[in-house]
PDB file of N, CA and C in Angstrom:
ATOM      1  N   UNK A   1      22.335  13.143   4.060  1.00  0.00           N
ATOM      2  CA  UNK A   1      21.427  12.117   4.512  1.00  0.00           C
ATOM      3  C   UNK A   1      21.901  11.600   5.859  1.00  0.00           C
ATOM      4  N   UNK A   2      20.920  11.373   6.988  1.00  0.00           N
ATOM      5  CA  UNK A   2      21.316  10.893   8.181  1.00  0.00           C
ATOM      6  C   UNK A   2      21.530   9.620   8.059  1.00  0.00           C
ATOM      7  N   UNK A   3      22.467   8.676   9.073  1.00  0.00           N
ATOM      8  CA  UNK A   3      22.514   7.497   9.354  1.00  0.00           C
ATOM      9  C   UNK A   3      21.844   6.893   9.334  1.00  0.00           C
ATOM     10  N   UNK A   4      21.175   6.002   8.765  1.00  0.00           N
ATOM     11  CA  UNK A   4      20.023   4.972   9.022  1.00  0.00           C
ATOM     12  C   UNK A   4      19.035   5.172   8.173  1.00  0.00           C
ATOM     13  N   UNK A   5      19.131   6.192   7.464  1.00  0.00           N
ATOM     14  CA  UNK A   5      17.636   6.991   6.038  1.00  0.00           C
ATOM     15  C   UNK A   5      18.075   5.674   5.723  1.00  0.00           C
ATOM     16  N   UNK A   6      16.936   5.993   4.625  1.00  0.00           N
ATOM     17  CA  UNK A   6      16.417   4.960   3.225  1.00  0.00           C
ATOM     18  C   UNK A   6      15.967   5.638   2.537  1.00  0.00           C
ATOM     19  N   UNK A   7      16.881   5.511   1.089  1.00  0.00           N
ATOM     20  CA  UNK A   7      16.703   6.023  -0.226  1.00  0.00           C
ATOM     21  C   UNK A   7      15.853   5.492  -1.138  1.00  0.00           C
ATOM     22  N   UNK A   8      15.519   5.575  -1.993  1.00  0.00           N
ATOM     23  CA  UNK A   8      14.718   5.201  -2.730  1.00  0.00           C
ATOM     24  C   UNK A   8      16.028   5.019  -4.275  1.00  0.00           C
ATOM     25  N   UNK A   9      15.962   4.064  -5.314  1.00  0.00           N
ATOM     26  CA  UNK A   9      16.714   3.783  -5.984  1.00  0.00           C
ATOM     27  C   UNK A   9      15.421   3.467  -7.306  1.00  0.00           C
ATOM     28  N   UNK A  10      16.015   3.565  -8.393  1.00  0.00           N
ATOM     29  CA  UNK A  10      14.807   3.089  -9.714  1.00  0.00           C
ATOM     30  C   UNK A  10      15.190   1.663  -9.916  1.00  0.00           C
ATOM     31  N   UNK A  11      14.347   0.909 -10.025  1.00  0.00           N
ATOM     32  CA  UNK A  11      14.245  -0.276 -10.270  1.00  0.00           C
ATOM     33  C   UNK A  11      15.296  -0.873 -12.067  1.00  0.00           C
ATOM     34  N   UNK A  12      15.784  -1.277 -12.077  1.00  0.00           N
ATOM     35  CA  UNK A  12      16.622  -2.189 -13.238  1.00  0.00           C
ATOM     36  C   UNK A  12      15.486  -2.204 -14.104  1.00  0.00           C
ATOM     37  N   UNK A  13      15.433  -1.958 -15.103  1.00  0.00           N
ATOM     38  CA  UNK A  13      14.295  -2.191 -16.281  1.00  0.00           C
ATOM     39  C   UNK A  13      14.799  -3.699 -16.949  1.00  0.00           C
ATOM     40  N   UNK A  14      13.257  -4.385 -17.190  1.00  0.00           N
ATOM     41  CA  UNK A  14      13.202  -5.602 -17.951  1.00  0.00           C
ATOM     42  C   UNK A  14      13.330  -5.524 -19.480  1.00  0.00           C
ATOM     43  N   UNK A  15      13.275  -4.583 -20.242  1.00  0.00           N
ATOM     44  CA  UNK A  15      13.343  -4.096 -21.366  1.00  0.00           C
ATOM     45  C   UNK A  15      14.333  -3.583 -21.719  1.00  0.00           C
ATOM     46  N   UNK A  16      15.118  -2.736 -21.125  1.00  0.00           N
ATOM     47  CA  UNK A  16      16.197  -2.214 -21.180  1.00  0.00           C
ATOM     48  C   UNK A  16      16.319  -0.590 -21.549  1.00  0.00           C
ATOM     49  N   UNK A  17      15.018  -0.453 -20.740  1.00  0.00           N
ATOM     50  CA  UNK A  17      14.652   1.063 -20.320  1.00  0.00           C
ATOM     51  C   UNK A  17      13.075   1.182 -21.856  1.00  0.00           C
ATOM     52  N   UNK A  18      12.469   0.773 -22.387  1.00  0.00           N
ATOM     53  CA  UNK A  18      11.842   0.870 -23.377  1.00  0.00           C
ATOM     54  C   UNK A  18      10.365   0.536 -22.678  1.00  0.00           C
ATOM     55  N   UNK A  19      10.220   1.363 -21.392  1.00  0.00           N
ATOM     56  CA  UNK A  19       9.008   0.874 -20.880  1.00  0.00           C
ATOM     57  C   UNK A  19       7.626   1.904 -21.397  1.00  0.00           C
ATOM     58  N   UNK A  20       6.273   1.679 -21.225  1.00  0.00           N
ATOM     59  CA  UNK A  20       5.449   2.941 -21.704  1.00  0.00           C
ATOM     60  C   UNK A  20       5.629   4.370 -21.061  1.00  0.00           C
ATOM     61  N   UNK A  21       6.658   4.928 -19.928  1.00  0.00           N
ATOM     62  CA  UNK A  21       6.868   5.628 -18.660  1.00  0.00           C
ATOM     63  C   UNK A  21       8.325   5.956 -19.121  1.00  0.00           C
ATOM     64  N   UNK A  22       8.236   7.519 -18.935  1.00  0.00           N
ATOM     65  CA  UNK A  22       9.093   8.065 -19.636  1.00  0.00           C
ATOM     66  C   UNK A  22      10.312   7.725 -18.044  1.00  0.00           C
ATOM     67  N   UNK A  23      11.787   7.644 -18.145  1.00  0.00           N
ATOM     68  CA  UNK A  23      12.576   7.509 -17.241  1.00  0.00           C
ATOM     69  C   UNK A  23      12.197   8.518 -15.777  1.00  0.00           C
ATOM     70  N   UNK A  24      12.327   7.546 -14.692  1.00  0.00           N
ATOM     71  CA  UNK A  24      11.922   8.432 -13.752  1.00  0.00           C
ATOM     72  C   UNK A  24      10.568   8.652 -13.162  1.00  0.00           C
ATOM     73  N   UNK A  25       9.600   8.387 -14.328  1.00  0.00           N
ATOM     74  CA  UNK A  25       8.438   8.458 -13.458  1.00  0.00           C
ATOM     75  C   UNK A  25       8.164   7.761 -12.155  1.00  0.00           C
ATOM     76  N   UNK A  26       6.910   8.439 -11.157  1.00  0.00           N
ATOM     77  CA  UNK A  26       6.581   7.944 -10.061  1.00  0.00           C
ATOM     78  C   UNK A  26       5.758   6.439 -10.701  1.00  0.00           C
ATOM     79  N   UNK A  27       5.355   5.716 -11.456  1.00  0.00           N
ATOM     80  CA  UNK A  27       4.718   4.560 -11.884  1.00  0.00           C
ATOM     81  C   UNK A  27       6.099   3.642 -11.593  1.00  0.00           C
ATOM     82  N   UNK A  28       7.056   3.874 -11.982  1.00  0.00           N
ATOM     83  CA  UNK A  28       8.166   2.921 -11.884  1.00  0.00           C
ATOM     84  C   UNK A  28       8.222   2.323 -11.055  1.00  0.00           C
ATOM     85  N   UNK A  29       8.714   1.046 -11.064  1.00  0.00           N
ATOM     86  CA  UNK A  29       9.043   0.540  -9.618  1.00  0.00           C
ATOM     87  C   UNK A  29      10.652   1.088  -9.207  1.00  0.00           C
ATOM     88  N   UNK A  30      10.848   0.769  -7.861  1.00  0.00           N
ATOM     89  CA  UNK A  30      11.340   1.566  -7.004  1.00  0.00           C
ATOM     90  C   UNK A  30      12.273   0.692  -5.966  1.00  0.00           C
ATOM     91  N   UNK A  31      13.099   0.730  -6.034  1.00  0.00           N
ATOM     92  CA  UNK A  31      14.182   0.155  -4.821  1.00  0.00           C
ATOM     93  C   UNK A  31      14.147   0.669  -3.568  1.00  0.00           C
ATOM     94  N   UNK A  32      13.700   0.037  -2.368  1.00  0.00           N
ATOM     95  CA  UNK A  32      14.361   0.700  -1.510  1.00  0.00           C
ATOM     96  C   UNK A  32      15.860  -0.305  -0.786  1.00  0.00           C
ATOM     97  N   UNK A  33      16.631   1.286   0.049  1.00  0.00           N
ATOM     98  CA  UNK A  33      17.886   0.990   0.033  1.00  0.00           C
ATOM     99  C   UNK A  33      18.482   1.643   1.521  1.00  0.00           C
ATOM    100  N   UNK A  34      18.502   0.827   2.439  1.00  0.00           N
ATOM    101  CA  UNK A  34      19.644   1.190   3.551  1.00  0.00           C
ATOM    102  C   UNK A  34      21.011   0.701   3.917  1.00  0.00           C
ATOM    103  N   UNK A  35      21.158   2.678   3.419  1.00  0.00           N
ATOM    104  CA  UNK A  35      22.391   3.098   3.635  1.00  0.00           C
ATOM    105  C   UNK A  35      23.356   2.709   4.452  1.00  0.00           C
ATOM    106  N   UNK A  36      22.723   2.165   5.983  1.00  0.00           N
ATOM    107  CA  UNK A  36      22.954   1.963   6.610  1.00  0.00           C
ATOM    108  C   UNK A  36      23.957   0.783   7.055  1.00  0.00           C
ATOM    109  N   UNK A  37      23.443  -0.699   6.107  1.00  0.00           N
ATOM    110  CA  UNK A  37      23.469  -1.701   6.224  1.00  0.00           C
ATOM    111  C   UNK A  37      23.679  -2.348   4.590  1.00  0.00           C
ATOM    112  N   UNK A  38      23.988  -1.325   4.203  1.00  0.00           N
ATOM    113  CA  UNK A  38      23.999  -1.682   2.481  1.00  0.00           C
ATOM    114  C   UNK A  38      22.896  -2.677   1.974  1.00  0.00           C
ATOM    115  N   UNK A  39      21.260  -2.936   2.133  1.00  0.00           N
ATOM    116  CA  UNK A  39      20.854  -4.020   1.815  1.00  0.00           C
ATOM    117  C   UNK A  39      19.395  -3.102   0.864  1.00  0.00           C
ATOM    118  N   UNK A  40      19.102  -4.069  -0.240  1.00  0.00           N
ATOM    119  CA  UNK A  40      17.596  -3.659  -0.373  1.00  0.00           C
ATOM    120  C   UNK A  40      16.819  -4.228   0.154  1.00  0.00           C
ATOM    121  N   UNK A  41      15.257  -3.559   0.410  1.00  0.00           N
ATOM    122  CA  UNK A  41      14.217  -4.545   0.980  1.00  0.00           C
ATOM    123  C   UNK A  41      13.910  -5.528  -0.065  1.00  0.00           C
ATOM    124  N   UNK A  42      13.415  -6.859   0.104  1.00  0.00           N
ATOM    125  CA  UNK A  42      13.422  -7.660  -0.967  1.00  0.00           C
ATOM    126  C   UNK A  42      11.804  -8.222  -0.101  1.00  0.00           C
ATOM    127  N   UNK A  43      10.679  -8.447  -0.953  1.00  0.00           N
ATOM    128  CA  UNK A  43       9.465  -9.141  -0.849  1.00  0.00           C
ATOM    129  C   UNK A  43       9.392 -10.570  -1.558  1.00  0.00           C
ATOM    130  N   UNK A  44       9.574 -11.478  -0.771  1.00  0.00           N
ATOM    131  CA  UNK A  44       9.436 -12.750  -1.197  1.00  0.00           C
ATOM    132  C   UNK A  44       8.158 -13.077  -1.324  1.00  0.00           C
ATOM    133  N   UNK A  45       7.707 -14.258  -2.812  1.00  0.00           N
ATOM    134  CA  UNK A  45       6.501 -14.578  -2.743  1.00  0.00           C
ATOM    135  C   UNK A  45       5.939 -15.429  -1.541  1.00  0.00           C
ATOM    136  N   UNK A  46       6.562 -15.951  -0.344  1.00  0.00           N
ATOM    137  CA  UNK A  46       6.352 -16.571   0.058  1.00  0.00           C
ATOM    138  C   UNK A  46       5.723 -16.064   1.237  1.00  0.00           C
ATOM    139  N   UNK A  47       5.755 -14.721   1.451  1.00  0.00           N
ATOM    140  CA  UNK A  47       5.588 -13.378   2.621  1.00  0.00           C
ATOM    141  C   UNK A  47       6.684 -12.968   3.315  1.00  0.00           C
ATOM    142  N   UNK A  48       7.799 -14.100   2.950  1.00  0.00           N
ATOM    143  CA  UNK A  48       8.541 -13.856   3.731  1.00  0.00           C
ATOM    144  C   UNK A  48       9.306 -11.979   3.371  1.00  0.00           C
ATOM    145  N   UNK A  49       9.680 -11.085   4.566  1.00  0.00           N
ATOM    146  CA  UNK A  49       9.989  -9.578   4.036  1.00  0.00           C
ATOM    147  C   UNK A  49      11.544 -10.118   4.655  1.00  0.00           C
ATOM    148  N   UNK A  50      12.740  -9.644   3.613  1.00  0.00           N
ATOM    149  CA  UNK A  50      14.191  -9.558   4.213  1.00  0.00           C
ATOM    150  C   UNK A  50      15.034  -8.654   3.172  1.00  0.00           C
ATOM    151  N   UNK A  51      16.194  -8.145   3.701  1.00  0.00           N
ATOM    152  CA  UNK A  51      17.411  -7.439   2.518  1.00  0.00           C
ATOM    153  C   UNK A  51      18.257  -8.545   2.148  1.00  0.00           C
ATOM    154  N   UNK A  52      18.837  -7.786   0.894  1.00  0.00           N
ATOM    155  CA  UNK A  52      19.748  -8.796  -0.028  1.00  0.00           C
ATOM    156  C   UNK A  52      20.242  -7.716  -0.564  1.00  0.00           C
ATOM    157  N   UNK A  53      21.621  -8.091  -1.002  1.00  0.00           N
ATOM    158  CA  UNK A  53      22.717  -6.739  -1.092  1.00  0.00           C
ATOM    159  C   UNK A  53      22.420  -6.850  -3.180  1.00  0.00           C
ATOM    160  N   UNK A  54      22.176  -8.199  -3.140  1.00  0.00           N
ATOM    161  CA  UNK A  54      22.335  -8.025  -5.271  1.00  0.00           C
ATOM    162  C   UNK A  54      21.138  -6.799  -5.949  1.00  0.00           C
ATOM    163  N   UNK A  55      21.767  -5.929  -6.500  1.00  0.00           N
ATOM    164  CA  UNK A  55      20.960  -5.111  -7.107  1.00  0.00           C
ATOM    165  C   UNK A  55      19.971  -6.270  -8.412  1.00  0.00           C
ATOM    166  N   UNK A  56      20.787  -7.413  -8.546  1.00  0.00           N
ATOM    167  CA  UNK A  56      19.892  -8.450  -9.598  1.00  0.00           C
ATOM    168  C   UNK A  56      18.464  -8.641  -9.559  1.00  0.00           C
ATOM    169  N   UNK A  57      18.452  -8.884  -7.771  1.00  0.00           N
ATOM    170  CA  UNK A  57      17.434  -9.435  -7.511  1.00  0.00           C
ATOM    171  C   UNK A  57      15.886  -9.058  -8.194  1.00  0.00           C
ATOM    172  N   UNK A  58      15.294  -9.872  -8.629  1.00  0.00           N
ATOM    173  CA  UNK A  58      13.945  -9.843  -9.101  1.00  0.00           C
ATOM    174  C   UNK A  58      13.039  -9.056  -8.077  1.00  0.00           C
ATOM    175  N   UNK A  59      13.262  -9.562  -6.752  1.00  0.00           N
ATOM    176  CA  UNK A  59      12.029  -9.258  -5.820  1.00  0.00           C
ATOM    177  C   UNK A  59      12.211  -7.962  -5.065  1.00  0.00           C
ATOM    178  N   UNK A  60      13.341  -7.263  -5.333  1.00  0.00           N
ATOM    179  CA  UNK A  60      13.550  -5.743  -4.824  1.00  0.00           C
ATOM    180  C   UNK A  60      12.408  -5.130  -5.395  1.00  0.00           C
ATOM    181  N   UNK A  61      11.997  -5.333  -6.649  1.00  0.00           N
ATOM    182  CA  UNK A  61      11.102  -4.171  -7.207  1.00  0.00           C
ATOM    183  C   UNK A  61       9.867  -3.729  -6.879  1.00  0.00           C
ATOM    184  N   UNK A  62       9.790  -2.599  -6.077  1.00  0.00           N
ATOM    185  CA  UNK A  62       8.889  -2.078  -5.395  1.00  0.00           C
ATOM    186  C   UNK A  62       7.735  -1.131  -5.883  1.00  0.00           C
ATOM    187  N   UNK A  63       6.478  -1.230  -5.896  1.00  0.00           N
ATOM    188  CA  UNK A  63       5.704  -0.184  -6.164  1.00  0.00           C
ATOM    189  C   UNK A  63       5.055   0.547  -5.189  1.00  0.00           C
ATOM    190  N   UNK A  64       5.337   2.227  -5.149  1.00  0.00           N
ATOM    191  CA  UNK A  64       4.944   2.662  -3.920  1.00  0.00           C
ATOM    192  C   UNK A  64       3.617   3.276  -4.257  1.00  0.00           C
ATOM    193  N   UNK A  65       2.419   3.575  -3.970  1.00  0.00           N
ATOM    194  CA  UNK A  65       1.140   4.356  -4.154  1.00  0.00           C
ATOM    195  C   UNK A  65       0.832   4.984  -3.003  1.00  0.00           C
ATOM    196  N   UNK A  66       1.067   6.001  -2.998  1.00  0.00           N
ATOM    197  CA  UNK A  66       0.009   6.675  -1.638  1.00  0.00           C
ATOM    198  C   UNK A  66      -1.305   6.578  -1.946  1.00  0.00           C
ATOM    199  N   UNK A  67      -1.508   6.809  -0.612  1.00  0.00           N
ATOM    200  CA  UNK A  67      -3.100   6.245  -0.347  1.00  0.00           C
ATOM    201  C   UNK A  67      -3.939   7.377   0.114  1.00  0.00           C
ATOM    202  N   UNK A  68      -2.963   8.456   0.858  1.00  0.00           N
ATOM    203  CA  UNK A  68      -3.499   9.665   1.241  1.00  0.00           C
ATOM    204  C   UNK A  68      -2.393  10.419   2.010  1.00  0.00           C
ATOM    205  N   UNK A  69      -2.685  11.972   2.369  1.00  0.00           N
ATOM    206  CA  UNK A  69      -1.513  12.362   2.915  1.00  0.00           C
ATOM    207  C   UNK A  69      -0.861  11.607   3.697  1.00  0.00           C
ATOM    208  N   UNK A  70       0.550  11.760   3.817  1.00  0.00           N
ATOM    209  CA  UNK A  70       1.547  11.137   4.854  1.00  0.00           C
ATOM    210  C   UNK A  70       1.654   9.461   4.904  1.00  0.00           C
ATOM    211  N   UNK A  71       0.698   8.312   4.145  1.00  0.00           N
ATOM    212  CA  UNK A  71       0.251   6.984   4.043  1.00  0.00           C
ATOM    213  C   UNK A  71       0.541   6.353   2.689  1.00  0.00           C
ATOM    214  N   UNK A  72       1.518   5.446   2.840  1.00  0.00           N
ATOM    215  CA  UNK A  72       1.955   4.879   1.667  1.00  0.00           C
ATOM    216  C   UNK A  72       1.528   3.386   1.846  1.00  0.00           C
ATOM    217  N   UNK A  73       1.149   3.040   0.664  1.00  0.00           N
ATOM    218  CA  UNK A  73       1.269   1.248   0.396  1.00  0.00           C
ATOM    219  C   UNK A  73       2.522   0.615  -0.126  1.00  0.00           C
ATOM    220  N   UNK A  74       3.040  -0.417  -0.320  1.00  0.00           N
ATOM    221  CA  UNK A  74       4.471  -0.734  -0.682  1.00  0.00           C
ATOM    222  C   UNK A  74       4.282  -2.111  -1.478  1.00  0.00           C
ATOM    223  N   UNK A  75       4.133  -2.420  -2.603  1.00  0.00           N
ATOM    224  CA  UNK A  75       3.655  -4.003  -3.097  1.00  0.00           C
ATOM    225  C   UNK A  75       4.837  -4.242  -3.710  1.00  0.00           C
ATOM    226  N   UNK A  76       5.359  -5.307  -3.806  1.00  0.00           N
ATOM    227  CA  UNK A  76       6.623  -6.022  -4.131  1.00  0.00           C
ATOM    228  C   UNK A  76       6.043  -6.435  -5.834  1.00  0.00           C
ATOM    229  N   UNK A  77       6.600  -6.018  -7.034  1.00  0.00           N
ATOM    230  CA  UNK A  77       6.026  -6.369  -8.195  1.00  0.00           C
ATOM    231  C   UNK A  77       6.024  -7.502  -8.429  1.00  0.00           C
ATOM    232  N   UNK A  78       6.728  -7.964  -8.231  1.00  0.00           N
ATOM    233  CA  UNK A  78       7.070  -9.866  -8.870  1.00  0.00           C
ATOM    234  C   UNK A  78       6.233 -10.636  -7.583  1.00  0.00           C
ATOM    235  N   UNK A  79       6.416 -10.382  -6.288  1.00  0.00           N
ATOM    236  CA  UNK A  79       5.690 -11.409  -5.742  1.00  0.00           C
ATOM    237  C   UNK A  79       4.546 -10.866  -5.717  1.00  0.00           C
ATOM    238  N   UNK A  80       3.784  -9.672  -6.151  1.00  0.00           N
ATOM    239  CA  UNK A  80       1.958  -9.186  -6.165  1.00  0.00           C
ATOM    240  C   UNK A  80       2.156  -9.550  -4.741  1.00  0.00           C
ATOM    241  N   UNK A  81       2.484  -8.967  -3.862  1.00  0.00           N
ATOM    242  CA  UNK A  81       2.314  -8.648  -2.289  1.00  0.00           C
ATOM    243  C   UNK A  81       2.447  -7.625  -1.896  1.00  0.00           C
ATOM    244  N   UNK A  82       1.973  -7.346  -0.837  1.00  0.00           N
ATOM    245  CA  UNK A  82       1.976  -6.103   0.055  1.00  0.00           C
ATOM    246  C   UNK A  82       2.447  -6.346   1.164  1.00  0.00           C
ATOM    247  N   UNK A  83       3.429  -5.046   1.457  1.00  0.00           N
ATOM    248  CA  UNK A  83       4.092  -5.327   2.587  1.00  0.00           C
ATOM    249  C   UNK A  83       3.391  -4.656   3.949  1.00  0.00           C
ATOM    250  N   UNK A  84       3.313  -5.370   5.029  1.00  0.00           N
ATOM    251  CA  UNK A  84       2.361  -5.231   6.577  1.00  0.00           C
ATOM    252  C   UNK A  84       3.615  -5.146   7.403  1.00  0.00           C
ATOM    253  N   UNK A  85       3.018  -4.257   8.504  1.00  0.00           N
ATOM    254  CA  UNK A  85       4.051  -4.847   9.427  1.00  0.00           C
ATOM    255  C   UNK A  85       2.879  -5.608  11.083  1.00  0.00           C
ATOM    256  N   UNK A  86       3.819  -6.193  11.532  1.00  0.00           N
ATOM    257  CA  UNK A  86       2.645  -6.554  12.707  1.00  0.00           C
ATOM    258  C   UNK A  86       2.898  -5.455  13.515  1.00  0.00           C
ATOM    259  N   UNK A  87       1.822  -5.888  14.460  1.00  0.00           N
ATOM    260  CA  UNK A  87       1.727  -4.779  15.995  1.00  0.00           C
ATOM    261  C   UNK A  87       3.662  -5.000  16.660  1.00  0.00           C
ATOM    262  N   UNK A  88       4.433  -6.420  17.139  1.00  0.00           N
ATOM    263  CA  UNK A  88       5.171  -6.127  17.492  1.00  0.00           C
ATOM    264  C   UNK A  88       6.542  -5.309  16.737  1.00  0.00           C
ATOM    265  N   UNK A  89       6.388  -5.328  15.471  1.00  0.00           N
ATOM    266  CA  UNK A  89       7.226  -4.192  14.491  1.00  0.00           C
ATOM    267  C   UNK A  89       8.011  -5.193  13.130  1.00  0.00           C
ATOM    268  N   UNK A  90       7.609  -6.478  13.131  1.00  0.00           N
ATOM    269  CA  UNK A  90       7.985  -7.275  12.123  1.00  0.00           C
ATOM    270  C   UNK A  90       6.971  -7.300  11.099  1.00  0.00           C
ATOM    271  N   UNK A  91       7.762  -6.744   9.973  1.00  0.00           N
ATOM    272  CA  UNK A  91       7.685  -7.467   8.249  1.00  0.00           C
ATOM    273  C   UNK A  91       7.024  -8.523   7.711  1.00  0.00           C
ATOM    274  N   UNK A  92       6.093  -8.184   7.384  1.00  0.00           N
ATOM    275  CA  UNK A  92       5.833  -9.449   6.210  1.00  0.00           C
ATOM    276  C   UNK A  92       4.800  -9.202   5.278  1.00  0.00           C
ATOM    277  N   UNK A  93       4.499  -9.816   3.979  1.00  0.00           N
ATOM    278  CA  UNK A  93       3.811  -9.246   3.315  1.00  0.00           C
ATOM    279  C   UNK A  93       2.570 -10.543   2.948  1.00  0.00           C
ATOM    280  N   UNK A  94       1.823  -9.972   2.570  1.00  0.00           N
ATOM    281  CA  UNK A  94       0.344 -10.054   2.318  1.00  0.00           C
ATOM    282  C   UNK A  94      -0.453 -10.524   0.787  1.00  0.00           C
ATOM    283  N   UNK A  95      -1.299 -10.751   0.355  1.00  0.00           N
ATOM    284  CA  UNK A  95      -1.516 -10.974  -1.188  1.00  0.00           C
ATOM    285  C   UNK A  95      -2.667  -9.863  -0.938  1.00  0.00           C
ATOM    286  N   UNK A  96      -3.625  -9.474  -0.114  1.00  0.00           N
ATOM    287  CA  UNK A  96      -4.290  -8.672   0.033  1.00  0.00           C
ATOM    288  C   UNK A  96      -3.418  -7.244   0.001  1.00  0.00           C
ATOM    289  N   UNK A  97      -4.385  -6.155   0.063  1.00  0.00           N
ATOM    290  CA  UNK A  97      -4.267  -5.151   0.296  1.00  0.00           C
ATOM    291  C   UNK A  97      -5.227  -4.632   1.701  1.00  0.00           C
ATOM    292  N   UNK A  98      -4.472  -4.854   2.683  1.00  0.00           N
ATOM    293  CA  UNK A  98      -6.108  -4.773   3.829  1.00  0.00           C
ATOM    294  C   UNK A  98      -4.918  -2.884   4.557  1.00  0.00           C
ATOM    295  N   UNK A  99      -6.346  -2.248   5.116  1.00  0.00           N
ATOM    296  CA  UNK A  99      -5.806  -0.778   5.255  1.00  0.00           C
ATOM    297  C   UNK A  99      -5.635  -0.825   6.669  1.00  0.00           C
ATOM    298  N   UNK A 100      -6.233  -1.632   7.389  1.00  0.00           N
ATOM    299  CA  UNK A 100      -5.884  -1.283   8.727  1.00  0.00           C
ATOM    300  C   UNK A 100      -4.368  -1.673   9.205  1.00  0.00           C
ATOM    301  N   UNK A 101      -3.656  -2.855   8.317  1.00  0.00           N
ATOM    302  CA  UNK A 101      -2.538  -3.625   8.606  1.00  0.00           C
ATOM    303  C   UNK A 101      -1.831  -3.421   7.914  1.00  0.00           C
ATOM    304  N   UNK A 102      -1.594  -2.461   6.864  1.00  0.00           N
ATOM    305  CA  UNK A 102      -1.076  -1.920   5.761  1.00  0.00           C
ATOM    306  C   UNK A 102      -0.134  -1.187   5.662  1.00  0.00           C
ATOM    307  N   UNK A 103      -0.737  -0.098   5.921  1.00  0.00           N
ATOM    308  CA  UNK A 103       0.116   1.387   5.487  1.00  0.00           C
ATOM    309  C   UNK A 103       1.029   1.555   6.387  1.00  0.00           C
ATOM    310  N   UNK A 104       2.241   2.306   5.647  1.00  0.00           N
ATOM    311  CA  UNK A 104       3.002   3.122   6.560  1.00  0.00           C
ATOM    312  C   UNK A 104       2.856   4.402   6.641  1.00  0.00           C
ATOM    313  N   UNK A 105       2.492   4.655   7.727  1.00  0.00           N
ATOM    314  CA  UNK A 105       2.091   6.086   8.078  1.00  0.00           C
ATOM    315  C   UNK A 105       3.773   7.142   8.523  1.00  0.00           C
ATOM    316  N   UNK A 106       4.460   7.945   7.095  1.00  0.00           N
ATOM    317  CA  UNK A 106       5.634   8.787   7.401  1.00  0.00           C
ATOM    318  C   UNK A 106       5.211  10.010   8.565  1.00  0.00           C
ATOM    319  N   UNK A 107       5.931  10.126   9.356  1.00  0.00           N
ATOM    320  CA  UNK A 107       6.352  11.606   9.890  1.00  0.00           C
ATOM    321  C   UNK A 107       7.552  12.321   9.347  1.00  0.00           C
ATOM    322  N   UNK A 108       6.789  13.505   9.202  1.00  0.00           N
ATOM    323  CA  UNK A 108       8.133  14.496   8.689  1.00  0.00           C
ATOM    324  C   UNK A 108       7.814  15.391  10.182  1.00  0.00           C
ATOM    325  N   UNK A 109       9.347  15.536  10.256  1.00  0.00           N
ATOM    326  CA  UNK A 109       9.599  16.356  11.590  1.00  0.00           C
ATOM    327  C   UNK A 109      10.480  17.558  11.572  1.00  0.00           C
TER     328      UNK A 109
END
């Protein structure tokens, strides 16, 4: 993995793994995690988007859905937000789901 990736990690189960989703599925929520900086992304209900190193945290838990090739959505489970970024390249998330301000569009190169 290069310097600076971001992994993807499975989310801590509230049950204690006894969910309807057999271990592993893509439905799970989802950590993300740079390597880089040791932090997860964390979605606050408040919009506010920042990392926090506690794997505890409630608000790491991420649900990813693509939307179409190469275009992902990212909603934070506990705060029901979606994460945007603005035009100048800052974070923050949303209670909507709006597509123009939305997605992250991956390149694979």
């Amino acid at each position: 993995m290069a310097a600076g990736s971001i992994t993807t990690l499975p989310a801590l189960p509230d049950d204690g793994g006894s969910g309807t989703f057999p271990p592993g599925h893509f439905k799970d929520p989802k950590r993300l995690y740079c390597k880089n900086g040791g932090f997860f992304l964390r979605i606050n209900p408040d919009g506010r988007v920042d990392g926090v190193r506690e794997k505890s945290d409630p608000h790491i838990k991420l649900q990813l859905q693509a939307e179409e090739r190469g275009v992902v959505s990212i909603k934070g489970v506990c705060a029901n937000r979606f994460l945007a970024m603005k035009e100048d390249g800052r974070l923050l998330a949303l209670v909507s789901n709006v597509k123009s301000f939305l997605y992250f569009t991956f390149l694979h190169v």
